[in-house]
C-alpha atoms as a PDB file:
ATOM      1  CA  UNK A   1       1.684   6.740 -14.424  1.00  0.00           C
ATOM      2  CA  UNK A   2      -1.027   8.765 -13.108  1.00  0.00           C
ATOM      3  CA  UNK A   3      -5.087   8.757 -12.707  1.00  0.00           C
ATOM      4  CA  UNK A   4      -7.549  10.892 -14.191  1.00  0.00           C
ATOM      5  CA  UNK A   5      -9.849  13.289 -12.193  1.00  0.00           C
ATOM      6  CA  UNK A   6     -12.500  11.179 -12.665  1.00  0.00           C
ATOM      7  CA  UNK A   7     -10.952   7.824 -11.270  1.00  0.00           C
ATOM      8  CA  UNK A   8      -9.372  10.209  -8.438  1.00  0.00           C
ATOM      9  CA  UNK A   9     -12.759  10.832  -7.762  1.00  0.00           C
ATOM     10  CA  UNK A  10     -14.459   7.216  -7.983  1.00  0.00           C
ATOM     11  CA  UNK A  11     -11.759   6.054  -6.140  1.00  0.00           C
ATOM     12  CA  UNK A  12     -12.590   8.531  -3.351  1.00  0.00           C
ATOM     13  CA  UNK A  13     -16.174   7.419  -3.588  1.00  0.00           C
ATOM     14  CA  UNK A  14     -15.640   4.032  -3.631  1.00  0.00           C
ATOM     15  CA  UNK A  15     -13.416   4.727   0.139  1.00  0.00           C
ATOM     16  CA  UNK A  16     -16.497   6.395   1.525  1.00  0.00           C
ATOM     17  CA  UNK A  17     -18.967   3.888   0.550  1.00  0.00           C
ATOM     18  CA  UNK A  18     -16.699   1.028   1.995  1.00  0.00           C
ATOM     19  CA  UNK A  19     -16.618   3.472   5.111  1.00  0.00           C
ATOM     20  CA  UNK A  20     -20.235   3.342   5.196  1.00  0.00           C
ATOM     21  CA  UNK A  21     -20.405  -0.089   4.755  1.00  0.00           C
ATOM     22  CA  UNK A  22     -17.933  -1.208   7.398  1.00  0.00           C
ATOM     23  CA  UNK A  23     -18.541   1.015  10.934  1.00  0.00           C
ATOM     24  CA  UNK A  24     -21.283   1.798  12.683  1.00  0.00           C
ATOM     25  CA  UNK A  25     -22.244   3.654  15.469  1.00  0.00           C
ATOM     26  CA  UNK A  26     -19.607   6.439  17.065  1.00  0.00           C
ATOM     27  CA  UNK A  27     -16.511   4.836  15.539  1.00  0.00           C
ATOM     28  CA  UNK A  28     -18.294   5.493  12.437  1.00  0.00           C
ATOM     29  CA  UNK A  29     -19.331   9.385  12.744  1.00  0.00           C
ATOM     30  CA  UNK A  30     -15.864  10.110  13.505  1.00  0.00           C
ATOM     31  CA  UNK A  31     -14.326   7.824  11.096  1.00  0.00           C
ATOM     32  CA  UNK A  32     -16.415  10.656   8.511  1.00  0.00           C
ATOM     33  CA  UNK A  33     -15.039  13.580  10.872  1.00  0.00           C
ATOM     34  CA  UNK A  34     -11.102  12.409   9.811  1.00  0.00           C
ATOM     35  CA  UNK A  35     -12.454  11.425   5.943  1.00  0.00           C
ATOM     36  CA  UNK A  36     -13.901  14.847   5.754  1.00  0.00           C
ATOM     37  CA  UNK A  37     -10.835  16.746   7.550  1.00  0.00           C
ATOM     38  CA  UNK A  38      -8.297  15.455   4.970  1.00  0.00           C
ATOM     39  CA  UNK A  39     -10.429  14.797   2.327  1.00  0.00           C
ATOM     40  CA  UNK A  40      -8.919  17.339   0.008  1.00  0.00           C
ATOM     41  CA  UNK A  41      -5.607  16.406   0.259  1.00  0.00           C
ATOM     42  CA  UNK A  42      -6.162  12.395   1.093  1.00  0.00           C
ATOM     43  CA  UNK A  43      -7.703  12.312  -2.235  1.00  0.00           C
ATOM     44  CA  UNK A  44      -4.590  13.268  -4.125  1.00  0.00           C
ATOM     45  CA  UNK A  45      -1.809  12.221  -1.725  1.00  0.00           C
ATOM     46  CA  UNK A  46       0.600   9.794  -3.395  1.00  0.00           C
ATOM     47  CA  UNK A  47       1.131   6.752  -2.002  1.00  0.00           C
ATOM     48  CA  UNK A  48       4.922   6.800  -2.207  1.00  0.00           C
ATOM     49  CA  UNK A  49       7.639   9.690  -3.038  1.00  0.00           C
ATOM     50  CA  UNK A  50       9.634   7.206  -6.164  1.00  0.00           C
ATOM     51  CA  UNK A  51       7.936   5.662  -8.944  1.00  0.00           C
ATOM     52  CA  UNK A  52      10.073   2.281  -8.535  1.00  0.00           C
ATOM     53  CA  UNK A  53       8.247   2.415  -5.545  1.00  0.00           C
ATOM     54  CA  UNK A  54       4.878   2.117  -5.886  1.00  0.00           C
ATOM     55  CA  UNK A  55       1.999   4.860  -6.798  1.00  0.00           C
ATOM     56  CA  UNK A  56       4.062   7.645  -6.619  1.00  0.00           C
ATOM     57  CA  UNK A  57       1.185  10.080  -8.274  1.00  0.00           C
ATOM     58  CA  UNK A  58      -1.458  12.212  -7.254  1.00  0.00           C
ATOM     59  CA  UNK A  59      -4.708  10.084  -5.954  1.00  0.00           C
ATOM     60  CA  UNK A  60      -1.951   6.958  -5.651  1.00  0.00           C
ATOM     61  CA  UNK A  61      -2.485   7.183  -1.178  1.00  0.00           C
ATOM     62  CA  UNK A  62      -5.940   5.925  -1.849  1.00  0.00           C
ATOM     63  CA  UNK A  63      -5.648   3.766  -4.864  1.00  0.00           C
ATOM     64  CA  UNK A  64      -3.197   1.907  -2.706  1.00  0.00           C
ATOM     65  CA  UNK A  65      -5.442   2.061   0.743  1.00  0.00           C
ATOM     66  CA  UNK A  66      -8.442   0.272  -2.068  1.00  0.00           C
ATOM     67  CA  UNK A  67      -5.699  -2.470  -3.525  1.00  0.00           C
ATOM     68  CA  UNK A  68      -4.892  -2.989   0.612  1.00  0.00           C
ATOM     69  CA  UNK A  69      -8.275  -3.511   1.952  1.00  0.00           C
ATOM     70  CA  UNK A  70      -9.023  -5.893  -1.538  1.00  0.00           C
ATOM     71  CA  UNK A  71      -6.177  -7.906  -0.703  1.00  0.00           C
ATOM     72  CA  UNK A  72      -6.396  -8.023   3.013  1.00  0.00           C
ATOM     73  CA  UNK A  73      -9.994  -9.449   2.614  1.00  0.00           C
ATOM     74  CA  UNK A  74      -8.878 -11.960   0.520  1.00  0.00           C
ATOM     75  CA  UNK A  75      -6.052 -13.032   3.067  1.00  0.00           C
ATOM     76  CA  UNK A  76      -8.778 -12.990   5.785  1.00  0.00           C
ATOM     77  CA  UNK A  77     -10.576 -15.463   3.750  1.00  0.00           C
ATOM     78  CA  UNK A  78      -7.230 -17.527   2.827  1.00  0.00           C
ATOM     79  CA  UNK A  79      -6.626 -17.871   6.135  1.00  0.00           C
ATOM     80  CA  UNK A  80     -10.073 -19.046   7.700  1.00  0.00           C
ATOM     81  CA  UNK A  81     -10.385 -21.643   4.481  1.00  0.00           C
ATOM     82  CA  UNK A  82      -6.237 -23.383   5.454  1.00  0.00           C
ATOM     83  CA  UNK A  83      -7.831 -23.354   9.196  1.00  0.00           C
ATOM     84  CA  UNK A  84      -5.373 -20.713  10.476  1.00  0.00           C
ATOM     85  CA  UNK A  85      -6.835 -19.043  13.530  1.00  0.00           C
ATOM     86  CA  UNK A  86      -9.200 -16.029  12.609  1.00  0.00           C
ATOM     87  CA  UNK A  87     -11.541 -16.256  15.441  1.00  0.00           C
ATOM     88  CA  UNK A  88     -10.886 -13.015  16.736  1.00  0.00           C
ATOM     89  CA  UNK A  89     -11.040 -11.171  13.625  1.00  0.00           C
ATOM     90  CA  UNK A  90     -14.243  -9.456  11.556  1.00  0.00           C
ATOM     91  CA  UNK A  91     -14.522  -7.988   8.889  1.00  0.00           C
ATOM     92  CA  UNK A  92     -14.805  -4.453  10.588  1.00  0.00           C
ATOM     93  CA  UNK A  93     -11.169  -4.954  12.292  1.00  0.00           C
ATOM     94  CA  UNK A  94      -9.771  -5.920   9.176  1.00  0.00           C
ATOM     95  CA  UNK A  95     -11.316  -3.208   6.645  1.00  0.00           C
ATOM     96  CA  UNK A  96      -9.848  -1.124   9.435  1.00  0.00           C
ATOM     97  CA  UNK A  97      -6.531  -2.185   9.846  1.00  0.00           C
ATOM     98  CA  UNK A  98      -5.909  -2.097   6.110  1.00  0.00           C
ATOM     99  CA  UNK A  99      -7.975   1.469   5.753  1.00  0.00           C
ATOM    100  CA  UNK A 100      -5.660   3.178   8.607  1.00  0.00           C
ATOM    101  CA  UNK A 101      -2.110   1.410   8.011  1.00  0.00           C
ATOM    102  CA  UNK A 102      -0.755   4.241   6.014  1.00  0.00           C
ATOM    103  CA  UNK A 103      -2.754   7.282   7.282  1.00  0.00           C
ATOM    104  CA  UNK A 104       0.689   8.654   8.517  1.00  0.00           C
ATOM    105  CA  UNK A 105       1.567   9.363   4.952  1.00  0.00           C
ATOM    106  CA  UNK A 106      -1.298  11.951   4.459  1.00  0.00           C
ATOM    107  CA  UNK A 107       0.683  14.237   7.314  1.00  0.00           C
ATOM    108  CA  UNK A 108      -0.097  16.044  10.138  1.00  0.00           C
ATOM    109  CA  UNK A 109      -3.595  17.969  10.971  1.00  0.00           C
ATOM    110  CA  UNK A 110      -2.611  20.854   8.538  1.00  0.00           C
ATOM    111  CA  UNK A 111       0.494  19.924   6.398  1.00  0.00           C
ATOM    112  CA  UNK A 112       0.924  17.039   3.343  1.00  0.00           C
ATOM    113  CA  UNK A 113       3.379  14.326   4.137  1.00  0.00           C
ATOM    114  CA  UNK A 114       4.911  14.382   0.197  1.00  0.00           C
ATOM    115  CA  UNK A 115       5.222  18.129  -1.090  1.00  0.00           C
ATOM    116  CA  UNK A 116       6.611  17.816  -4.756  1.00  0.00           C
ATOM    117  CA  UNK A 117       9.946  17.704  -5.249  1.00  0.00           C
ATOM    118  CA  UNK A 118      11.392  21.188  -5.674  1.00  0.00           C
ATOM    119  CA  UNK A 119      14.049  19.769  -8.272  1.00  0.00           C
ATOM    120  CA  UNK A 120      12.865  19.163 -11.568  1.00  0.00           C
ATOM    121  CA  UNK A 121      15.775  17.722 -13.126  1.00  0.00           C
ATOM    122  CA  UNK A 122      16.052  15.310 -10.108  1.00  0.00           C
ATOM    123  CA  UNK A 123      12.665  14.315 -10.020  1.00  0.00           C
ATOM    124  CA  UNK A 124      13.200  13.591 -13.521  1.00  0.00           C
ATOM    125  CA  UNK A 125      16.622  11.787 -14.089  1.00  0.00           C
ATOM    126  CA  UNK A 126      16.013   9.508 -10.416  1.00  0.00           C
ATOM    127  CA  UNK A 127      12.166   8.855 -11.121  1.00  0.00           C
ATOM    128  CA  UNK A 128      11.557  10.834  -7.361  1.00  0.00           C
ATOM    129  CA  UNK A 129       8.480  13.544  -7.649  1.00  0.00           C
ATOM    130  CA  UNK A 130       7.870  13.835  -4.012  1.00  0.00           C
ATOM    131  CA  UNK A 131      10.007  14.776  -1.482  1.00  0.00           C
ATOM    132  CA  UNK A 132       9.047  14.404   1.984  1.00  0.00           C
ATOM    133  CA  UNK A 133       7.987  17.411   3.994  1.00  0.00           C
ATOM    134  CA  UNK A 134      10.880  18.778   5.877  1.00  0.00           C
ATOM    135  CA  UNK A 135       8.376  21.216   7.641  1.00  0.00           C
ATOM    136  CA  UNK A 136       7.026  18.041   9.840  1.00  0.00           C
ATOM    137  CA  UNK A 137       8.460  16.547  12.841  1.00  0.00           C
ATOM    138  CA  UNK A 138       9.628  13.146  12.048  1.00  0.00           C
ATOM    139  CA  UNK A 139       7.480  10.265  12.983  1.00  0.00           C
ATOM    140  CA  UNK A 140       7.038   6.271  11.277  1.00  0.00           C
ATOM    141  CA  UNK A 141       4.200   6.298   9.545  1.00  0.00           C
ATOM    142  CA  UNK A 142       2.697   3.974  11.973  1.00  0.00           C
ATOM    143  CA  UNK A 143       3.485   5.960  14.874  1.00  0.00           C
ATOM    144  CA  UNK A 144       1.956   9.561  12.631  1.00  0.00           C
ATOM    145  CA  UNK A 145      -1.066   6.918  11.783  1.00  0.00           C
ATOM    146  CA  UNK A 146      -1.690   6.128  15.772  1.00  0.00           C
ATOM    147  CA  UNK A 147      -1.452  10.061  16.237  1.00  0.00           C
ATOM    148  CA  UNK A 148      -4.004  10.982  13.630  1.00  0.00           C
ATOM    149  CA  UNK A 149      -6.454   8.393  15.032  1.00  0.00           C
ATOM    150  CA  UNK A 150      -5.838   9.699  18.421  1.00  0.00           C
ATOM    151  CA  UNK A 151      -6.600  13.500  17.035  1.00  0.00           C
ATOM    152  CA  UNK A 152      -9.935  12.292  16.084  1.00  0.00           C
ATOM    153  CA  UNK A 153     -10.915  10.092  19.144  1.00  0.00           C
ATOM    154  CA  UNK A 154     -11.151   7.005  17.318  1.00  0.00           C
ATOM    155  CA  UNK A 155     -11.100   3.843  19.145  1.00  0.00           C
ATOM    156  CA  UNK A 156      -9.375   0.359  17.899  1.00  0.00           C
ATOM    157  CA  UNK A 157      -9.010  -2.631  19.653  1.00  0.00           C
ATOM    158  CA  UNK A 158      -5.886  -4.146  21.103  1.00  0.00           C
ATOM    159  CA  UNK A 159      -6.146  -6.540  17.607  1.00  0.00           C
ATOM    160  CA  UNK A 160      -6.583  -3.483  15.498  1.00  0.00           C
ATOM    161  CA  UNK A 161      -3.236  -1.896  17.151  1.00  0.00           C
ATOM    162  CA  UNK A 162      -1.210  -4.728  16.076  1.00  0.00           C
ATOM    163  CA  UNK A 163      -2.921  -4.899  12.314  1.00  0.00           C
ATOM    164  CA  UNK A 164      -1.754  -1.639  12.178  1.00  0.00           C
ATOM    165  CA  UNK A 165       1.440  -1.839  13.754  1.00  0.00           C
ATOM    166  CA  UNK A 166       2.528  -4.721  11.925  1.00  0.00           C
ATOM    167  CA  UNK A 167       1.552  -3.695   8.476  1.00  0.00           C
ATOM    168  CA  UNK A 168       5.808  -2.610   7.106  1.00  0.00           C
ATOM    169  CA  UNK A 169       6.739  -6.239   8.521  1.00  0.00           C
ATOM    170  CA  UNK A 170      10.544  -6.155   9.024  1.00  0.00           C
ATOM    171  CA  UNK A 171      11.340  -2.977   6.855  1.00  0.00           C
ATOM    172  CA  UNK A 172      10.513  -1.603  10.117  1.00  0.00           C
ATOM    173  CA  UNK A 173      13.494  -1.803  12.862  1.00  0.00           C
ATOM    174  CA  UNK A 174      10.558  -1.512  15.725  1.00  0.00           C
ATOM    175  CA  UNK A 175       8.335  -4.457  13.983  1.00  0.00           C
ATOM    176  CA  UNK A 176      12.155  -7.050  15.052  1.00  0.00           C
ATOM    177  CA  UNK A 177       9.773  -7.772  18.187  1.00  0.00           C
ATOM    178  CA  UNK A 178       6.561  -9.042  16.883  1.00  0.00           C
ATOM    179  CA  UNK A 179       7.803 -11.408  13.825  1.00  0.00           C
ATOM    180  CA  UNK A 180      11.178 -12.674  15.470  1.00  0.00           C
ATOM    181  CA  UNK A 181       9.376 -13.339  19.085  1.00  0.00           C
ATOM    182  CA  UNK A 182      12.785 -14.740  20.676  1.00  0.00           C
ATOM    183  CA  UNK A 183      11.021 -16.761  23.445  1.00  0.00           C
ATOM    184  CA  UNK A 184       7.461 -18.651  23.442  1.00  0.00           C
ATOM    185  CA  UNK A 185       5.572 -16.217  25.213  1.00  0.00           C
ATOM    186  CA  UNK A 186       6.270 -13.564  22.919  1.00  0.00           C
ATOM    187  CA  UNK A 187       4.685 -15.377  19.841  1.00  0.00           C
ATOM    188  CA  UNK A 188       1.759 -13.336  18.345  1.00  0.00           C
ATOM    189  CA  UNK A 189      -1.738 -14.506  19.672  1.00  0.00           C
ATOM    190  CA  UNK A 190      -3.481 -13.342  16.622  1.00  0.00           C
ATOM    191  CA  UNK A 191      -3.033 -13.134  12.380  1.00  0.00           C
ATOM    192  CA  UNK A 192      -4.196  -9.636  12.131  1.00  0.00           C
ATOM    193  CA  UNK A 193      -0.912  -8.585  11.878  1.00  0.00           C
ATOM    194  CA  UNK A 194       0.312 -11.290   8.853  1.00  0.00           C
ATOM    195  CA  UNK A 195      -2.619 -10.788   7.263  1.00  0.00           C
ATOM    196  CA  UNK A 196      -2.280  -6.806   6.881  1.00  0.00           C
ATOM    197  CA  UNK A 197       1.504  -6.794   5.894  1.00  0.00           C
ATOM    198  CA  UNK A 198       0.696  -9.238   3.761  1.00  0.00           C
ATOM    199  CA  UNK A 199      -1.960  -7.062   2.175  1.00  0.00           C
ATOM    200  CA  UNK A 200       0.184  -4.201   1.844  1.00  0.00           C
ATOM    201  CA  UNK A 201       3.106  -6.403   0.700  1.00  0.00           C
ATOM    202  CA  UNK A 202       1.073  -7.578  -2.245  1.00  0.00           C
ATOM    203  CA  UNK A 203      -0.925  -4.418  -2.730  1.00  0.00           C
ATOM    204  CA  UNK A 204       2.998  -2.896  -2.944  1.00  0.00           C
ATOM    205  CA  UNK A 205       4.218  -5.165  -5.656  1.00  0.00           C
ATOM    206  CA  UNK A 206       1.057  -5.421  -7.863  1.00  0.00           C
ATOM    207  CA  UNK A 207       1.265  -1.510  -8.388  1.00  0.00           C
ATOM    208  CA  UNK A 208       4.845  -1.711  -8.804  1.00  0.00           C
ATOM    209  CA  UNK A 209       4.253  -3.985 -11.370  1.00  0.00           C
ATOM    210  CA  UNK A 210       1.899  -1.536 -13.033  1.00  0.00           C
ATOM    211  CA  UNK A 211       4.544   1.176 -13.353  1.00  0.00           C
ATOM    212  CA  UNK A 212       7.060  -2.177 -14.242  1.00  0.00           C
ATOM    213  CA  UNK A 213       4.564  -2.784 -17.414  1.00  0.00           C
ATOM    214  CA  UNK A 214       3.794   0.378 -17.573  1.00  0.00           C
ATOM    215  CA  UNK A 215       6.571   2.328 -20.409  1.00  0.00           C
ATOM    216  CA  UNK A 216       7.168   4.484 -18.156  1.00  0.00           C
ATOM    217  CA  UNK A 217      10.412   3.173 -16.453  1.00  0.00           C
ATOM    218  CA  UNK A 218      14.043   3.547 -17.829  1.00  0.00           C
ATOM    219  CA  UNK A 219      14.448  -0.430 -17.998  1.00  0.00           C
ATOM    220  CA  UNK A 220      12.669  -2.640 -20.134  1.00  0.00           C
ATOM    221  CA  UNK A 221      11.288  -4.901 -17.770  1.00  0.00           C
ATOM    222  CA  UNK A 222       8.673  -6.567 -20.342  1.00  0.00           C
ATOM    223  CA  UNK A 223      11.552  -7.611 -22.274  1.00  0.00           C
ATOM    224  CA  UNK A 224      13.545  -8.846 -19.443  1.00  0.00           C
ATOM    225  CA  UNK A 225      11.402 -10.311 -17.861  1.00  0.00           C
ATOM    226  CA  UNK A 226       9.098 -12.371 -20.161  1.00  0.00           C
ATOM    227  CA  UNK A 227      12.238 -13.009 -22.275  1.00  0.00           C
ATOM    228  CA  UNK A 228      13.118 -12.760 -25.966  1.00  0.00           C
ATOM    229  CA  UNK A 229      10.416 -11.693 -28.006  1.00  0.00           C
ATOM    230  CA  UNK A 230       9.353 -12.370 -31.787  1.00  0.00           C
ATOM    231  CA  UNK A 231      10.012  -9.199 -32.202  1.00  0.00           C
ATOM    232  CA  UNK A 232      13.488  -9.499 -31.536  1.00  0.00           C
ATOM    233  CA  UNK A 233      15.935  -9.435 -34.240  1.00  0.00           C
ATOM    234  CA  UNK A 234      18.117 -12.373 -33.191  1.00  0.00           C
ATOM    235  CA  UNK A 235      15.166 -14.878 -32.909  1.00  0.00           C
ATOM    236  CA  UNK A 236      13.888 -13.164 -36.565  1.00  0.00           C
ATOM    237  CA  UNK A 237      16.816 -14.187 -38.291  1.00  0.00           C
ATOM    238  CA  UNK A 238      16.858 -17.417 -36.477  1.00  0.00           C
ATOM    239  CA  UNK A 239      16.548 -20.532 -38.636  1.00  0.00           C
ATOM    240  CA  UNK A 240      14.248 -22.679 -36.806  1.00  0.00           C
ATOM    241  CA  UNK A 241      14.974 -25.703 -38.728  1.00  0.00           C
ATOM    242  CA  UNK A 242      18.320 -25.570 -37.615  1.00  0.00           C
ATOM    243  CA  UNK A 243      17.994 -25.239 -34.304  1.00  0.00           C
ATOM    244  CA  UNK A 244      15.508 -28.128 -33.995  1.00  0.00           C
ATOM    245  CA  UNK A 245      18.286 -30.355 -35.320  1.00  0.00           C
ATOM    246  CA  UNK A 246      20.552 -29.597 -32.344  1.00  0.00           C
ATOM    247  CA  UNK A 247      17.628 -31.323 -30.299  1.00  0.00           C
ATOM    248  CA  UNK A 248      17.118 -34.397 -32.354  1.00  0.00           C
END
């Protein structure tokens, strides 16, 4: 799969003017300052290194950060309409919790997180185009995300910390605290957190789908999955009569 320059583009535009949109003030202005710092490789960063992954092509890192923020809105929404507790959440907190929950992934101030991988015949035969940069010091994602923010002096509430922090749910080891709590006190004041890794979680699988659907992948997963098709030569040289009378 992959996107064209000009969707690379809109999608970039369509980031900024949700940017725009969304901050104000400070946060804002420096918000642009970290945009505008990465914006050259942001804009074709994939989102992931495999391509039974999800978005694993250039300008994928942002398609997925749009397909985040659409879904995390709509779980904000979800969740105030089946009366869960959103009281402490806006808009702005969760635009920015879903805007800033992969920024780790777009590397450190001057090197790319995925470099492409230097074995062709790999990258072919096991569907893997990126590799990960072995020129950066290793970090989560979340924790390179927190850094980056830090880098560019921009604030988040205590709130916005855990949206972030609890986007990768339990596929990461350090997120065991916030979802299994162990004792009463521990439980999770707030749905920032479950809303955002459910965002991504969704976000995640409908792209994966894409590539699923897509041609693209060495299993046929529209056959397999929506079943035997007309086309198929055992249900063409079925006779339908017959089998009806096995029902009757």
């Amino acid at each position: 799969m992959k996107l064209s320059a000009i969707e690379i583009s809109e999608n970039w535009s369509e980031l900024q003017s949700i940017v725009d949109e969304s901050f104000t003030g400070d946060r804002l202005e420096k918000i642009r300052l970290l945009q505008e710092h990465f914006k050259n490789r942001m804009m074709i960063a994939p989102a992931s290194g495999v391509n039974w992954f999800h978005n694993a092509f250039p300008g994928g890192y942002v398609a997925h950060v749009l397909n985040v923020i659409t879904w995390a809105k709509k779980y904000y929404g979800l969740f105030d309409e089946m009366n869960m507790y959103v009281d402490d959440l806006s808009d702005e907190t969760v635009v920015f919790c879903a805007m800033f929950h992969d920024l780790g992934k777009v590397g450190n101030l001057e090197k790319d997180y995925y470099v492409p991988n230097p074995d062709g015949w790999k990258a072919k035969k096991y569907g893997r185009p990126y590799d990960h940069n072995p020129e950066l010091n290793y970090m989560t994602v979340t924790d390179r995300a927190m850094w980056i923010l830090n880098q560019f002096e921009i604030p988040m509430s205590e709130t916005e910390y855990i949206g972030i922090r609890m986007a990768d749910g339990l596929y990461a080891d350090a997120n065991k605290p916030y979802f299994l709590e162990g004792v009463e006190w521990k439980t999770i004041k707030t749905n920032i957190g479950f809303i955002i890794h459910y965002a991504d979680s969704s976000s995640a699988r409908q792209e994966k789908e894409k590539y699923m659907f897509s041609g693209e992948a060495p299993i046929d997963f529209p056959k397999i999955m929506k079943g035997v098709t007309k086309e198929d030569p055992v249900l063409e040289n079925l006779d339908v009569d017959k089998l009806e009378d096995l029902f009757k």
